[in-house]
C-alpha atoms as a PDB file:
ATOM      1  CA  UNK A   1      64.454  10.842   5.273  1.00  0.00           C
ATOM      2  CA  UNK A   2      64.062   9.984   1.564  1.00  0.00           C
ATOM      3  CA  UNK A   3      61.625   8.486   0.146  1.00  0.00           C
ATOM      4  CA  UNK A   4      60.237   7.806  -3.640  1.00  0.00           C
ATOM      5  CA  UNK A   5      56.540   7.891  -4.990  1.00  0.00           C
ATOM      6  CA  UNK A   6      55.561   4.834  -5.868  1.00  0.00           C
ATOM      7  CA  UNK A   7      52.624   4.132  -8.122  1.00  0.00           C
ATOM      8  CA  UNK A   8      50.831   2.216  -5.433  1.00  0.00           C
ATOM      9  CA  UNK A   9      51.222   5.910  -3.020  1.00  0.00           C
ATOM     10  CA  UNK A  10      49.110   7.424  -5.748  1.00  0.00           C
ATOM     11  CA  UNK A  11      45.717   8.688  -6.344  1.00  0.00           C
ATOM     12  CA  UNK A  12      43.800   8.256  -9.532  1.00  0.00           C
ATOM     13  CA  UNK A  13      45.054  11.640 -10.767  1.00  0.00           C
ATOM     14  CA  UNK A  14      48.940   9.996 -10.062  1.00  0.00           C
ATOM     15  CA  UNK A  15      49.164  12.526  -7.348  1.00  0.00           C
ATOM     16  CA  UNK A  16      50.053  11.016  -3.478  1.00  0.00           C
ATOM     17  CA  UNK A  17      47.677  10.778  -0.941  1.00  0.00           C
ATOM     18  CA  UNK A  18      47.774  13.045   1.340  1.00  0.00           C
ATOM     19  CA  UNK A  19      47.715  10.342   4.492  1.00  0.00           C
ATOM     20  CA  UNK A  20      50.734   9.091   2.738  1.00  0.00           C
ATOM     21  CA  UNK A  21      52.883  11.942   3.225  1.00  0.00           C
ATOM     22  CA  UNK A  22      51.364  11.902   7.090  1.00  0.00           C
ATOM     23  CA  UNK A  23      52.331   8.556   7.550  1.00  0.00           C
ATOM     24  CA  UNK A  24      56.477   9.410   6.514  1.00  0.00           C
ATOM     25  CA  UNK A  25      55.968  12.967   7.920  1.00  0.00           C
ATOM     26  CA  UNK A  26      55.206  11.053  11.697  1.00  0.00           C
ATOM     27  CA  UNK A  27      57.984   8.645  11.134  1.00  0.00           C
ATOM     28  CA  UNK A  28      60.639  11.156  10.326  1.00  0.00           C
ATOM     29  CA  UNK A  29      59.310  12.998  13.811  1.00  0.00           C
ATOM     30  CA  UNK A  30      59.385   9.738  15.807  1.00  0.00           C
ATOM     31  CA  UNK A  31      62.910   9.525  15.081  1.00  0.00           C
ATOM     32  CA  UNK A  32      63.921  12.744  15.656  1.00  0.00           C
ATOM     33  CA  UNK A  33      62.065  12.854  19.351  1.00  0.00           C
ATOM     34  CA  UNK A  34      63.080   8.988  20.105  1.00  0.00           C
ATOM     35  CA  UNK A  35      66.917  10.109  19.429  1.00  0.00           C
ATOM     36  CA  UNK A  36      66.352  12.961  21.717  1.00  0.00           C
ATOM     37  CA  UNK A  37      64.382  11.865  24.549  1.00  0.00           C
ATOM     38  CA  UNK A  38      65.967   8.386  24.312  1.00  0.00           C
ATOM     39  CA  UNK A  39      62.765   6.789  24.583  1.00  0.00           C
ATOM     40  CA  UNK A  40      60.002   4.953  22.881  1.00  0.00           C
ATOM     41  CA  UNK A  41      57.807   8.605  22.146  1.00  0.00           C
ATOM     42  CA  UNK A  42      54.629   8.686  20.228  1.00  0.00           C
ATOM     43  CA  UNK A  43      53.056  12.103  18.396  1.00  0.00           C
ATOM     44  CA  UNK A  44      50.283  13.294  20.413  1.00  0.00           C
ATOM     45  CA  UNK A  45      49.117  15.881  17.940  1.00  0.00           C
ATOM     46  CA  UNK A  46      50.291  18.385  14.638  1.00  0.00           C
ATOM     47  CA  UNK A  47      49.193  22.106  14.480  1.00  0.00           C
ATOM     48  CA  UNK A  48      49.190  22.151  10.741  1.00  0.00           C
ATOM     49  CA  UNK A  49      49.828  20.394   7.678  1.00  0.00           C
ATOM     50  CA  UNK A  50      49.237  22.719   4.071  1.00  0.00           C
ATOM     51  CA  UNK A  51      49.363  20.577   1.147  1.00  0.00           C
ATOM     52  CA  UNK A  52      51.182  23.800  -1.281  1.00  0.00           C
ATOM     53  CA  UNK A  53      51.855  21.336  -4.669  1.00  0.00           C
ATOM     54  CA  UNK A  54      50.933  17.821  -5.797  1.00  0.00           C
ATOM     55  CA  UNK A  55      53.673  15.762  -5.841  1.00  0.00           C
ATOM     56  CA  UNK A  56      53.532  12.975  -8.182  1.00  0.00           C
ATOM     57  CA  UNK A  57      54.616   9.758  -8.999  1.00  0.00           C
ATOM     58  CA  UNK A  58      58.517   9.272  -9.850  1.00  0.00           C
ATOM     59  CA  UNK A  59      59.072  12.468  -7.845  1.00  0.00           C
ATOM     60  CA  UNK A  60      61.618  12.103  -4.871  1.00  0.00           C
ATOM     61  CA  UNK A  61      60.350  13.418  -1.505  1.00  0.00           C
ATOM     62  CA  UNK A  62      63.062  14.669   1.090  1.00  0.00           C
ATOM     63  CA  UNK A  63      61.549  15.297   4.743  1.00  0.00           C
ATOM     64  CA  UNK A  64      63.662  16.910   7.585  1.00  0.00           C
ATOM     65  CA  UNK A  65      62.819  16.606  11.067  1.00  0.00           C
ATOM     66  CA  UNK A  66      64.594  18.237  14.277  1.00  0.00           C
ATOM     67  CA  UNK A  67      63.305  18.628  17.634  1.00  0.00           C
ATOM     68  CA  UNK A  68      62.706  22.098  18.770  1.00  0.00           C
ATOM     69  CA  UNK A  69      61.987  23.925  22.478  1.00  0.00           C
END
């Protein structure tokens, strides 16, 4: 999944908010797990999310999910 930061994604510093990158982080899983269990699937929980570098407005995000057992 691609997606682009958009000025209206952004914090005051121009940086993304954090719930933002939740948000496409759980729809990038929900398609991965509907695909695979061929059913409507919801995310019960995450173990961990670390936030490593700000990523700005204008920059191009690229999130990869795949179902592991």
């Amino acid at each position: 999944m691609t997606e682009i930061v958009l000025p209206g994604h952004a914090n005051a510093l121009g940086t993304i908010f954090g719930g933002q990158v939740m948000s496409w982080i759980d729809i990038a899983a929900a398609i991965a797990a509907g695909r695979h269990a061929r059913k409507v699937v919801v995310t019960a929980s995450i173990d961990a999310l670390h936030f490593v570098a700000p990523i700005k407005v204008g920059h191009v995000v690229h999130i990869k999910a795949m179902v592991n057992f």
